[in-house]
C-alpha atoms as a PDB file:
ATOM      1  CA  UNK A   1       0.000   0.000   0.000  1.00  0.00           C
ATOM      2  CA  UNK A   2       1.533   3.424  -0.886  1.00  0.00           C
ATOM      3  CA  UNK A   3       2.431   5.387   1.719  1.00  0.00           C
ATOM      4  CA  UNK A   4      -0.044   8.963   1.961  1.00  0.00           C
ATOM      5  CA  UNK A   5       2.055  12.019   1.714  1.00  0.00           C
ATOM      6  CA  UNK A   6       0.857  15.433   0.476  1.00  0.00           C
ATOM      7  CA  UNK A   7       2.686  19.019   0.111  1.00  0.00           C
ATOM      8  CA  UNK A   8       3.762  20.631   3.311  1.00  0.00           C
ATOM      9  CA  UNK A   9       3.591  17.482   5.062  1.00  0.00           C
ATOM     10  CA  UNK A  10       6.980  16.934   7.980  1.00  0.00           C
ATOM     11  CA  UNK A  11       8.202  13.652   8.028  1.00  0.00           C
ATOM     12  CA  UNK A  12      10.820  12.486  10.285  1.00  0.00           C
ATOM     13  CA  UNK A  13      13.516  10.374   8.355  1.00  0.00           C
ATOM     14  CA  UNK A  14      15.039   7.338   9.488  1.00  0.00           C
ATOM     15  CA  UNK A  15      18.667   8.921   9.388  1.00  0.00           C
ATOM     16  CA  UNK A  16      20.233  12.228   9.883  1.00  0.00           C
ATOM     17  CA  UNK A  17      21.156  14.522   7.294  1.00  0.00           C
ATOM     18  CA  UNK A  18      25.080  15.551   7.568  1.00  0.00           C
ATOM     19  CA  UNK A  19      23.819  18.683   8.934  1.00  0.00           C
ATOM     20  CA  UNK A  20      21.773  16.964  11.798  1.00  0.00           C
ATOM     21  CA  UNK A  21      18.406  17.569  10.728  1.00  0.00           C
ATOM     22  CA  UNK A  22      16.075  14.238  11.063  1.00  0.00           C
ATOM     23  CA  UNK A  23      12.882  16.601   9.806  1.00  0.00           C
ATOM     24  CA  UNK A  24      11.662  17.351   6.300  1.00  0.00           C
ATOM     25  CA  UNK A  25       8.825  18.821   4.910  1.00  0.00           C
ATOM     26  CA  UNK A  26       7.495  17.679   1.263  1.00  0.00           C
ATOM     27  CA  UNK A  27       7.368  20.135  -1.522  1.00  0.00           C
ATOM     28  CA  UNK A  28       6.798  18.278  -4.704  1.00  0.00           C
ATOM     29  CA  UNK A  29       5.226  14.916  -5.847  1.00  0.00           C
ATOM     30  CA  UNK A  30       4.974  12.335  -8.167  1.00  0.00           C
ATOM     31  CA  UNK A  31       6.653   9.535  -8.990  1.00  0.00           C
ATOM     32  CA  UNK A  32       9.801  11.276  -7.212  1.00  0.00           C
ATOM     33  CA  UNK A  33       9.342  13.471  -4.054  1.00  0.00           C
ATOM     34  CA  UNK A  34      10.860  16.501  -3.499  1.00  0.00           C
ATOM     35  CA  UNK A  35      11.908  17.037   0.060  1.00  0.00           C
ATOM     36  CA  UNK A  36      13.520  20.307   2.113  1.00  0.00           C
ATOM     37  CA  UNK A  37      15.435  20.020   4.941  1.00  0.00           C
ATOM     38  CA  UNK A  38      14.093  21.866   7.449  1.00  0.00           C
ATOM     39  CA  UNK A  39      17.798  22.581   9.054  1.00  0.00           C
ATOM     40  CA  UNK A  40      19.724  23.564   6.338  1.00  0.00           C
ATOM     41  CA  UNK A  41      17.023  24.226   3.737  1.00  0.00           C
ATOM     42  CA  UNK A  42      18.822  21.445   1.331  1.00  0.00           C
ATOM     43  CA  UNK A  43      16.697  20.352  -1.294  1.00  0.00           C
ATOM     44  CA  UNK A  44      16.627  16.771  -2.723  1.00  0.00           C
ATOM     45  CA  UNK A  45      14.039  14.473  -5.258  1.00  0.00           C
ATOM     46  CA  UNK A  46      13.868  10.861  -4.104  1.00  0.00           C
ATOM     47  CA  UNK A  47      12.091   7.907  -5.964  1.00  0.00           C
ATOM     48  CA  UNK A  48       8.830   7.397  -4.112  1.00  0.00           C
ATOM     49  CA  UNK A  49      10.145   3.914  -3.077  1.00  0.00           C
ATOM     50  CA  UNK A  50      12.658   5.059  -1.412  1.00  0.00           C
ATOM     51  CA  UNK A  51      11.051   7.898   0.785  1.00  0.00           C
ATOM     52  CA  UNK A  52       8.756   5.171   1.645  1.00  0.00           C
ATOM     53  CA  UNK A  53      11.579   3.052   2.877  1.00  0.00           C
ATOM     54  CA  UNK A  54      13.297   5.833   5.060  1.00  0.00           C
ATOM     55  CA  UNK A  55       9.989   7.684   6.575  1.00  0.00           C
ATOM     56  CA  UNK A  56      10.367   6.882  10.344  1.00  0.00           C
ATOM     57  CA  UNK A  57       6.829   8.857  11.433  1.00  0.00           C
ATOM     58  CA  UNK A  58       4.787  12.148  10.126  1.00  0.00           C
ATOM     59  CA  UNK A  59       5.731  14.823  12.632  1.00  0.00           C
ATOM     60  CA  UNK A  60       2.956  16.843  10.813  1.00  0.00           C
ATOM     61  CA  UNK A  61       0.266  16.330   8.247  1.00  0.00           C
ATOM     62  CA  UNK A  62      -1.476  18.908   6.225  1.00  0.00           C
ATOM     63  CA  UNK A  63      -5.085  19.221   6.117  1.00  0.00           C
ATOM     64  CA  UNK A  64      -6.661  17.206   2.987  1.00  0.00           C
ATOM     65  CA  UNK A  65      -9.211  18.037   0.899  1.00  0.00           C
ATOM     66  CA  UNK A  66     -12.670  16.242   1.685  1.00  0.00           C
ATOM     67  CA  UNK A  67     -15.120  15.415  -0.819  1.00  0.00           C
ATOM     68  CA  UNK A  68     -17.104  18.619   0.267  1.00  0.00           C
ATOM     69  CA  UNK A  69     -14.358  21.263  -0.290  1.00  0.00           C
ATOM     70  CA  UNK A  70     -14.119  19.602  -3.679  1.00  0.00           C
ATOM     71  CA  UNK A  71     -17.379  19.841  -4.662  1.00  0.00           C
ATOM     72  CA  UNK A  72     -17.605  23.240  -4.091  1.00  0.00           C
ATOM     73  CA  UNK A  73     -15.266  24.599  -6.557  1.00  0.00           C
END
């Protein structure tokens, strides 16, 4: 099952990035996802597979669209 990650969502990664930072927050998707380190501000496009692989937990998760909002546009 595919893991459920949207835009401005903060996931905590399994390992540190050189700088220290464990958190990033998702800025782009499709079949590769763009992440920012929230320490440094480095940016970097990983295969879904492998985000899905090193996600430890979701520190934060935006708010999703329901049917309702969608409707109403």
């Amino acid at each position: 099952m595919p893991l459920d990650v949207a835009l401005q969502d903060v996931v905590r990664l399994r390992k540190p990035h050189p700088c220290g930072g464990y958190e990033w927050t998702v800025v782009r998707l499709g079949a590769d996802i763009g992440i920012v380190c929230n320490t440094c501000n480095h940016r970097v496009l990983l295969p879904r597979r492998d985000l899905e692989k090193r996600v430890k937990k979701f520190v934060f998760k935006a708010p999703r669209p329901t049917v309702t909002d969608l409707e109403s546009k």
